[in-house]
PDB file of N, CA and C in Angstrom:
ATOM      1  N   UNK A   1       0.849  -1.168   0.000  1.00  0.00           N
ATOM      2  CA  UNK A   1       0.000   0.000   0.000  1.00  0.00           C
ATOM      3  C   UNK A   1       0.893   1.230   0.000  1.00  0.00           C
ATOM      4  N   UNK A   2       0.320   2.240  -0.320  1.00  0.00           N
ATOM      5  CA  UNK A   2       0.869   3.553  -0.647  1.00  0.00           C
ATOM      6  C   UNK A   2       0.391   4.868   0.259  1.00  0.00           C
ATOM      7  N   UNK A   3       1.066   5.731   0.649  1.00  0.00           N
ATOM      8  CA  UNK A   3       0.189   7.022   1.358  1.00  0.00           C
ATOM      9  C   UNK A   3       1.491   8.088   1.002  1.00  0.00           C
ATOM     10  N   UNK A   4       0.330   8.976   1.059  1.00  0.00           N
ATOM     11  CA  UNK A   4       0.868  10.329   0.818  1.00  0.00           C
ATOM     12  C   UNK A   4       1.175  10.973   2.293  1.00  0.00           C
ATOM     13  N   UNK A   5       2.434  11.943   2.613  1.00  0.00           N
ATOM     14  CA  UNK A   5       1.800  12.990   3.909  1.00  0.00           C
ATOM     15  C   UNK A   5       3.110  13.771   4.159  1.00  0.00           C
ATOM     16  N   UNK A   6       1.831  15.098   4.264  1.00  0.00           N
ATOM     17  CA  UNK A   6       2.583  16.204   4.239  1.00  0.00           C
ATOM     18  C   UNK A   6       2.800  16.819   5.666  1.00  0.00           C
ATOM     19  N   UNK A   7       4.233  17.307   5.929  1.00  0.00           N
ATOM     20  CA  UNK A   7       4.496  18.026   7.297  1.00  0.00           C
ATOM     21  C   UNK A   7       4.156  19.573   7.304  1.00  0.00           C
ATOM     22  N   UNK A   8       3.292  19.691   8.288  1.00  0.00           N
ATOM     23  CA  UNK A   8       3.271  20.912   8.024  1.00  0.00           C
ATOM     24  C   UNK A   8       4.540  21.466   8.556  1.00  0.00           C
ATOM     25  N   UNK A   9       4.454  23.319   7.877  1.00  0.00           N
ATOM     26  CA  UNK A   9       5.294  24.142   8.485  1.00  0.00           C
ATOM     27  C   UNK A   9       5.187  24.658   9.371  1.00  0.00           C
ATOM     28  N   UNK A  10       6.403  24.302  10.824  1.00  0.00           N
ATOM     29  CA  UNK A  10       6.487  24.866  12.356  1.00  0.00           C
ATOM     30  C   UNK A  10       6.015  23.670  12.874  1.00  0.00           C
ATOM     31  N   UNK A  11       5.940  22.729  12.650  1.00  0.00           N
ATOM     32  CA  UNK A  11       5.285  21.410  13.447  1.00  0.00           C
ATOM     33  C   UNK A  11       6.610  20.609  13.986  1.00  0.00           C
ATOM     34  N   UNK A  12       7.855  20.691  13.722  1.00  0.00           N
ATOM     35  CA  UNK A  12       9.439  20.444  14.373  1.00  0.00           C
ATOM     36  C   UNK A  12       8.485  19.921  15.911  1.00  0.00           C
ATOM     37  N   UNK A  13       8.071  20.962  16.677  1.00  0.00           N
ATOM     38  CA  UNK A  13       8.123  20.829  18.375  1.00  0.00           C
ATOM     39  C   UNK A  13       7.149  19.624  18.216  1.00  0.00           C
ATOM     40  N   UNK A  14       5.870  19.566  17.891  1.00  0.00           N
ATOM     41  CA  UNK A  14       5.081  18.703  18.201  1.00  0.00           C
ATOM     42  C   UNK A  14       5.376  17.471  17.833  1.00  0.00           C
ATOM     43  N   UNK A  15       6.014  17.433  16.232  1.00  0.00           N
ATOM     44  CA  UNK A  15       6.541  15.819  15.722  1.00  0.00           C
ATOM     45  C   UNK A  15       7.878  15.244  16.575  1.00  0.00           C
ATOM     46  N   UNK A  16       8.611  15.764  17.367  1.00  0.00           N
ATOM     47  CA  UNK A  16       9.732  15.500  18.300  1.00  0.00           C
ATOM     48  C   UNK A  16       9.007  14.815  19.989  1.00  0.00           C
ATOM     49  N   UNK A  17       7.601  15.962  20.046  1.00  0.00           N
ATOM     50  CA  UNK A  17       7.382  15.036  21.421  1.00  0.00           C
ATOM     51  C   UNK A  17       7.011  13.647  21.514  1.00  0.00           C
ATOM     52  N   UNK A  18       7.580  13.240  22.400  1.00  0.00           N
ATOM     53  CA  UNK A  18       7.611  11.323  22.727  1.00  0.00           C
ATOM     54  C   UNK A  18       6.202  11.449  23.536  1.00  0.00           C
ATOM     55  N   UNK A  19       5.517  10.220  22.920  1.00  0.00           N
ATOM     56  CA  UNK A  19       4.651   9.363  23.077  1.00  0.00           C
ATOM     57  C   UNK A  19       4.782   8.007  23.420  1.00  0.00           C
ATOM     58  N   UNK A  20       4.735   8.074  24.988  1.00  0.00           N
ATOM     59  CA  UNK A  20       4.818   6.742  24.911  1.00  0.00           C
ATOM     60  C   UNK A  20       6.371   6.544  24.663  1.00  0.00           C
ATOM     61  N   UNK A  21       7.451   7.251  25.173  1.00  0.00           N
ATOM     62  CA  UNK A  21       8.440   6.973  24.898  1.00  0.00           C
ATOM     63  C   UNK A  21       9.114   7.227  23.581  1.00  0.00           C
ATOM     64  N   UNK A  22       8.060   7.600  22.161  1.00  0.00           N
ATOM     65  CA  UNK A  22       8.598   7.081  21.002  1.00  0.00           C
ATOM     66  C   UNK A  22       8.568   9.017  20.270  1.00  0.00           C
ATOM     67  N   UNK A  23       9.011   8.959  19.750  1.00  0.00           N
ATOM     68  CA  UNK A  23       8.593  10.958  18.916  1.00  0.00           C
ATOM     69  C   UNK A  23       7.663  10.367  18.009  1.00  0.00           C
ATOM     70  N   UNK A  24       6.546  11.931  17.680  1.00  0.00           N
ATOM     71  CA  UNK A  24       5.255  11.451  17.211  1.00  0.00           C
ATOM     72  C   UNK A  24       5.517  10.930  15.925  1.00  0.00           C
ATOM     73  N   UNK A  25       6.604  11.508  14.964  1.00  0.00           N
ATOM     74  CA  UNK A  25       6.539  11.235  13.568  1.00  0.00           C
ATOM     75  C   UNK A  25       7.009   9.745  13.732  1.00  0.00           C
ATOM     76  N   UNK A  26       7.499   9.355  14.514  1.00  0.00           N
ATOM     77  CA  UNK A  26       7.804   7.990  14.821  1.00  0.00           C
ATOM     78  C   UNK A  26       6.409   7.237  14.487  1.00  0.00           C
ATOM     79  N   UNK A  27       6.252   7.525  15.595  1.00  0.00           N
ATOM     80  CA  UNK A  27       4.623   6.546  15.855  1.00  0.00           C
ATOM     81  C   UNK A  27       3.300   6.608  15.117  1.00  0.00           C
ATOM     82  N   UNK A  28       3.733   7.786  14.114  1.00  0.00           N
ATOM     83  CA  UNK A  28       2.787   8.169  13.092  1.00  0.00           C
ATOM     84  C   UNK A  28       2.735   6.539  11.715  1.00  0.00           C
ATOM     85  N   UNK A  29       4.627   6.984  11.833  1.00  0.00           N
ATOM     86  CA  UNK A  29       4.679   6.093  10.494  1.00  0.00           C
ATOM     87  C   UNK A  29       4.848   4.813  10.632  1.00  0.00           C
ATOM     88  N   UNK A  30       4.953   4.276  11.904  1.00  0.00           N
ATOM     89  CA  UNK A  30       4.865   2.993  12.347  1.00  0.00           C
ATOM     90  C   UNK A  30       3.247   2.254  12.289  1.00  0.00           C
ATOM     91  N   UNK A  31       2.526   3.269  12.938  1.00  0.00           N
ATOM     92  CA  UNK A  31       1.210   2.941  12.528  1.00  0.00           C
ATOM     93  C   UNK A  31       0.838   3.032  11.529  1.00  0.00           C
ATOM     94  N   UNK A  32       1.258   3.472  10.432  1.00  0.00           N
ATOM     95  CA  UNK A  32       0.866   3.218   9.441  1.00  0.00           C
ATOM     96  C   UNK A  32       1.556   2.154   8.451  1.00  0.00           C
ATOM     97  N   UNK A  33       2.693   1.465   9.172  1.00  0.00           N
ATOM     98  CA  UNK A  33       3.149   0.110   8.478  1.00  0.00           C
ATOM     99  C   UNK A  33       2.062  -0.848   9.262  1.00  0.00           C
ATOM    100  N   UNK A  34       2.233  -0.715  10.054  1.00  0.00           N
ATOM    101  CA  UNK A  34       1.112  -1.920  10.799  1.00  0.00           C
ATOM    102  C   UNK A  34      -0.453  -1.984   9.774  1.00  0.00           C
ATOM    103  N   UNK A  35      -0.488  -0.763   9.688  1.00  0.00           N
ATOM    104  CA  UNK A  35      -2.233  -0.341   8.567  1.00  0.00           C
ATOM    105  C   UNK A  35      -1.412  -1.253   7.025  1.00  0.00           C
ATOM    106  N   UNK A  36      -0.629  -1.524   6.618  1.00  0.00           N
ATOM    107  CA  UNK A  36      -0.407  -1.826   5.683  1.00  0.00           C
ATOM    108  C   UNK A  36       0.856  -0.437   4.308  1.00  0.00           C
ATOM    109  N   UNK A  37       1.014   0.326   5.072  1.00  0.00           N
ATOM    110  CA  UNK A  37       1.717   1.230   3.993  1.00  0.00           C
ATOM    111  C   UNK A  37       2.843   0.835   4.069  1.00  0.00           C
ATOM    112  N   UNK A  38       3.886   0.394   2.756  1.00  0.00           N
ATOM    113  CA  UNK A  38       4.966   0.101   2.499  1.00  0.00           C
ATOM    114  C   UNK A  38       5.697   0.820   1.688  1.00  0.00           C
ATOM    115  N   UNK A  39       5.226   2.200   1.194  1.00  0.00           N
ATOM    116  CA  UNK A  39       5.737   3.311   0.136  1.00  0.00           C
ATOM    117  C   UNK A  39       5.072   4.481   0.868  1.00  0.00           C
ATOM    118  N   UNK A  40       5.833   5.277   1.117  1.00  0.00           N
ATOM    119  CA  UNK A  40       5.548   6.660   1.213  1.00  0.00           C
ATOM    120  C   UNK A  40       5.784   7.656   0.841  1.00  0.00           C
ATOM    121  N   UNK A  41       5.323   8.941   0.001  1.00  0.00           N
ATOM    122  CA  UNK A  41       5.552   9.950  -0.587  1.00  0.00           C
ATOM    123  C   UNK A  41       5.378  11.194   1.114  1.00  0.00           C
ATOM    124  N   UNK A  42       6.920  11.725   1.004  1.00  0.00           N
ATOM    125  CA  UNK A  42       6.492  12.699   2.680  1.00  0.00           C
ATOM    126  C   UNK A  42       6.936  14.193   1.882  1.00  0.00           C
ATOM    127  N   UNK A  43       6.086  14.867   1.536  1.00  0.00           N
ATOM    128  CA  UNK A  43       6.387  16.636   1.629  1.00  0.00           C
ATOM    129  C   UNK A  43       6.550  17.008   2.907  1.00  0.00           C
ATOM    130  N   UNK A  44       8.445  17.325   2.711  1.00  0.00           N
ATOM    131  CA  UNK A  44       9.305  17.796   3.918  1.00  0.00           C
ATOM    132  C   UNK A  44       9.318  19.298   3.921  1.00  0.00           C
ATOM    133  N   UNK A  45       9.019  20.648   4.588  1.00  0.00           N
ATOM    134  CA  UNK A  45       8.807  21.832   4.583  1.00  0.00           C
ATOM    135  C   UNK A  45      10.744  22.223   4.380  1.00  0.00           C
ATOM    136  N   UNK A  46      11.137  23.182   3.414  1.00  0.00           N
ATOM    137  CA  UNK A  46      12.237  23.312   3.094  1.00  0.00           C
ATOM    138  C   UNK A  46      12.636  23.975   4.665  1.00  0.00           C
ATOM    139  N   UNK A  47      12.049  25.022   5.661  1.00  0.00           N
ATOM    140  CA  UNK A  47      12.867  25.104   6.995  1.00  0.00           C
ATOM    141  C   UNK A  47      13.197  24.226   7.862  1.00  0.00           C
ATOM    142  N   UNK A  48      12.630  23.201   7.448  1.00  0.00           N
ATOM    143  CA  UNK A  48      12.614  22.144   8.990  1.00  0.00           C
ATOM    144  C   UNK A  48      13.859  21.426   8.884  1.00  0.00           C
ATOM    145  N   UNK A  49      14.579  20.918   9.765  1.00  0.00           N
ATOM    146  CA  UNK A  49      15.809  20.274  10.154  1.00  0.00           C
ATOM    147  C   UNK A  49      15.729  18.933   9.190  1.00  0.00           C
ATOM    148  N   UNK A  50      16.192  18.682   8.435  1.00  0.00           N
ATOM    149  CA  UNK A  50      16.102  17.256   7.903  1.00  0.00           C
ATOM    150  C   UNK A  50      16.657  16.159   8.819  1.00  0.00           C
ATOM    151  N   UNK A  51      17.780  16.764  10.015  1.00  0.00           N
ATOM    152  CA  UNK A  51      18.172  15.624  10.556  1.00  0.00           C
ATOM    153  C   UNK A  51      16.731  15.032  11.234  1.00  0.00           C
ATOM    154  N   UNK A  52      15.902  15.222  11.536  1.00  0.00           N
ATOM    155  CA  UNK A  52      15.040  15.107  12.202  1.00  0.00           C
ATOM    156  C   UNK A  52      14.117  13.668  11.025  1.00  0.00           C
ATOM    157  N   UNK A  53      13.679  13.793   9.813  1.00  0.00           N
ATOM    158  CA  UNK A  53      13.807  12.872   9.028  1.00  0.00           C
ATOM    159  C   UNK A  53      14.983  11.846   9.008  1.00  0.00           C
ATOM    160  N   UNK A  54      16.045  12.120   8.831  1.00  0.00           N
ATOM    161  CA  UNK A  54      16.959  11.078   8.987  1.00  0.00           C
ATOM    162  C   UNK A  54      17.211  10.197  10.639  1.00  0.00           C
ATOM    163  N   UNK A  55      16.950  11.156  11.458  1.00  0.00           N
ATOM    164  CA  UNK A  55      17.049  10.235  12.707  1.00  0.00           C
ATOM    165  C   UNK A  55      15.704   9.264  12.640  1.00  0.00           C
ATOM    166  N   UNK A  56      14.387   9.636  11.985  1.00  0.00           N
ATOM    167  CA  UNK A  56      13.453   8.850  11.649  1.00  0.00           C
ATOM    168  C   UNK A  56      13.262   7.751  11.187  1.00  0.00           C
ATOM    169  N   UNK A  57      13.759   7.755   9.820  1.00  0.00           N
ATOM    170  CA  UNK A  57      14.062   6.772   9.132  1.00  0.00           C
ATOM    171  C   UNK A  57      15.147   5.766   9.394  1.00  0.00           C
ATOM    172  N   UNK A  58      16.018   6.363  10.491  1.00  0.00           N
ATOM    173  CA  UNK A  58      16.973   5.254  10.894  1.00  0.00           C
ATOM    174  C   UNK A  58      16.656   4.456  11.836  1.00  0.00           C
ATOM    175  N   UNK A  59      15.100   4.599  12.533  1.00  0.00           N
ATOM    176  CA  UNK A  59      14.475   3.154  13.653  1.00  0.00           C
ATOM    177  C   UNK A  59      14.420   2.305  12.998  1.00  0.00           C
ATOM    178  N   UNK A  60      14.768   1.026  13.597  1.00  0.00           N
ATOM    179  CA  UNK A  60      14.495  -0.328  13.565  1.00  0.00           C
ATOM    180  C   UNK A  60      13.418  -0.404  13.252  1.00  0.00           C
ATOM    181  N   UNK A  61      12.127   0.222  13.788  1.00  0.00           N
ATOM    182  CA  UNK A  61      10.584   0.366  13.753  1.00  0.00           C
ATOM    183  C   UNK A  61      10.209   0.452  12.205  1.00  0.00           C
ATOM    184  N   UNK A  62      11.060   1.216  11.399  1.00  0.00           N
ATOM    185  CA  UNK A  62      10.865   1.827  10.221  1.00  0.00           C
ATOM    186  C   UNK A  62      11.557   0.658   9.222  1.00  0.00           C
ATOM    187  N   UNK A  63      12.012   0.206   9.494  1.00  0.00           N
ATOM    188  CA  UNK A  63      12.673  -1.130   8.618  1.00  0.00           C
ATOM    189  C   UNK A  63      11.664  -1.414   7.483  1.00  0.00           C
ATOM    190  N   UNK A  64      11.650  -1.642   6.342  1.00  0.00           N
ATOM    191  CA  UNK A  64      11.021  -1.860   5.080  1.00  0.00           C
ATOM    192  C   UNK A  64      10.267  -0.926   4.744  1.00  0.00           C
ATOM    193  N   UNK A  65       9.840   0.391   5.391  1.00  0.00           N
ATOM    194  CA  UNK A  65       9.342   1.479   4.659  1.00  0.00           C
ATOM    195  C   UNK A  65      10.084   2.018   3.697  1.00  0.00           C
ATOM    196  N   UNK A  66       9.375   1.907   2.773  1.00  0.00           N
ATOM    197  CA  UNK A  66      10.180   2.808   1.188  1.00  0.00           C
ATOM    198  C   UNK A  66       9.333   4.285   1.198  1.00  0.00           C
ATOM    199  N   UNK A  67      10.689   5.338   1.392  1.00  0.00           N
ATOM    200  CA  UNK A  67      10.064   6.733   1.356  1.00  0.00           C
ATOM    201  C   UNK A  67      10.979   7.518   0.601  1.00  0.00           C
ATOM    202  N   UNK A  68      10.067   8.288  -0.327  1.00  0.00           N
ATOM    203  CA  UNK A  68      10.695   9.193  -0.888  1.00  0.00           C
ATOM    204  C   UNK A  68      10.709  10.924  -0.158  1.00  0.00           C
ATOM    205  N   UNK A  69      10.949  11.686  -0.060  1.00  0.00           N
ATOM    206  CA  UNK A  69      11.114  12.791   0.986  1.00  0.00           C
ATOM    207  C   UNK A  69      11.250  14.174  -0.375  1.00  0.00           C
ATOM    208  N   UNK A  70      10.340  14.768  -0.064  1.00  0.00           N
ATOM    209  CA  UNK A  70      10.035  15.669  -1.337  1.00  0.00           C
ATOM    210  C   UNK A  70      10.486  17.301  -0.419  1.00  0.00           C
ATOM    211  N   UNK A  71      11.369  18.209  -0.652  1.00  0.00           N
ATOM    212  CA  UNK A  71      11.298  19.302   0.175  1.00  0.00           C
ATOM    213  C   UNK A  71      10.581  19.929  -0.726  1.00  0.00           C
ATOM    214  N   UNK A  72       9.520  20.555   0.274  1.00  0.00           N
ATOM    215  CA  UNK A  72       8.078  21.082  -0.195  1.00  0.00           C
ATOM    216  C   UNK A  72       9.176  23.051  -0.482  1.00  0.00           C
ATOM    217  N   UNK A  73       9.807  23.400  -1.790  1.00  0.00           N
ATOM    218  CA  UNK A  73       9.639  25.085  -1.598  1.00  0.00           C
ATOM    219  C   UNK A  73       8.422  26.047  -0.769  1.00  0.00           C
ATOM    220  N   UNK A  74       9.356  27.298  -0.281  1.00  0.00           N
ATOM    221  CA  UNK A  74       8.611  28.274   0.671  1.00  0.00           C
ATOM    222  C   UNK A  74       7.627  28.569  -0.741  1.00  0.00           C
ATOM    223  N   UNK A  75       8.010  28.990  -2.190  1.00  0.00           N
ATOM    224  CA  UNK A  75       7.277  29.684  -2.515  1.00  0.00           C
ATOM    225  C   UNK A  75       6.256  28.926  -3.121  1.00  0.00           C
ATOM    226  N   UNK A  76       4.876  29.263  -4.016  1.00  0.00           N
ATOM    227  CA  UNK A  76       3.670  28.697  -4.200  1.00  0.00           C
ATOM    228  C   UNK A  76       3.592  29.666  -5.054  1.00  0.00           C
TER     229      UNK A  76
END
């Protein structure tokens, strides 16, 4: 299965707080391997820290998610 999802911009504080021990973008995309998503398309906001994606994608939790990471430009 496939999903789309976009970060919003200024959301850094809230996707970092632990739940349950885990940071939310963690537990976002974990639940959604469990739902069945094995491809993900993520619009990354060009201010936000990318390490913050890369410390993501490097859980054990995240193992066989295929994601592509799109930096979303400021302008429109």
């Amino acid at each position: 299965m496939q999903a789309v999802m976009v970060i919003p911009e200024g959301s850094e504080n809230v996707l970092t707080q632990r739940v349950a021990g885990i940071p939310l973008l963690e537990r976002v995309l974990a639940t959604a391997m469990r739902a069945g998503v094995r491809e993900l398309v993520l619009f990354w906001p060009c201010g936000m820290d990318p390490a913050l994606w890369e410390e993501t994608v490097a859980s054990p939790t995240l193992r066989g998610l295929e994601a592509i990471k799109i930096d979303r430009s400021e302008e429109r």
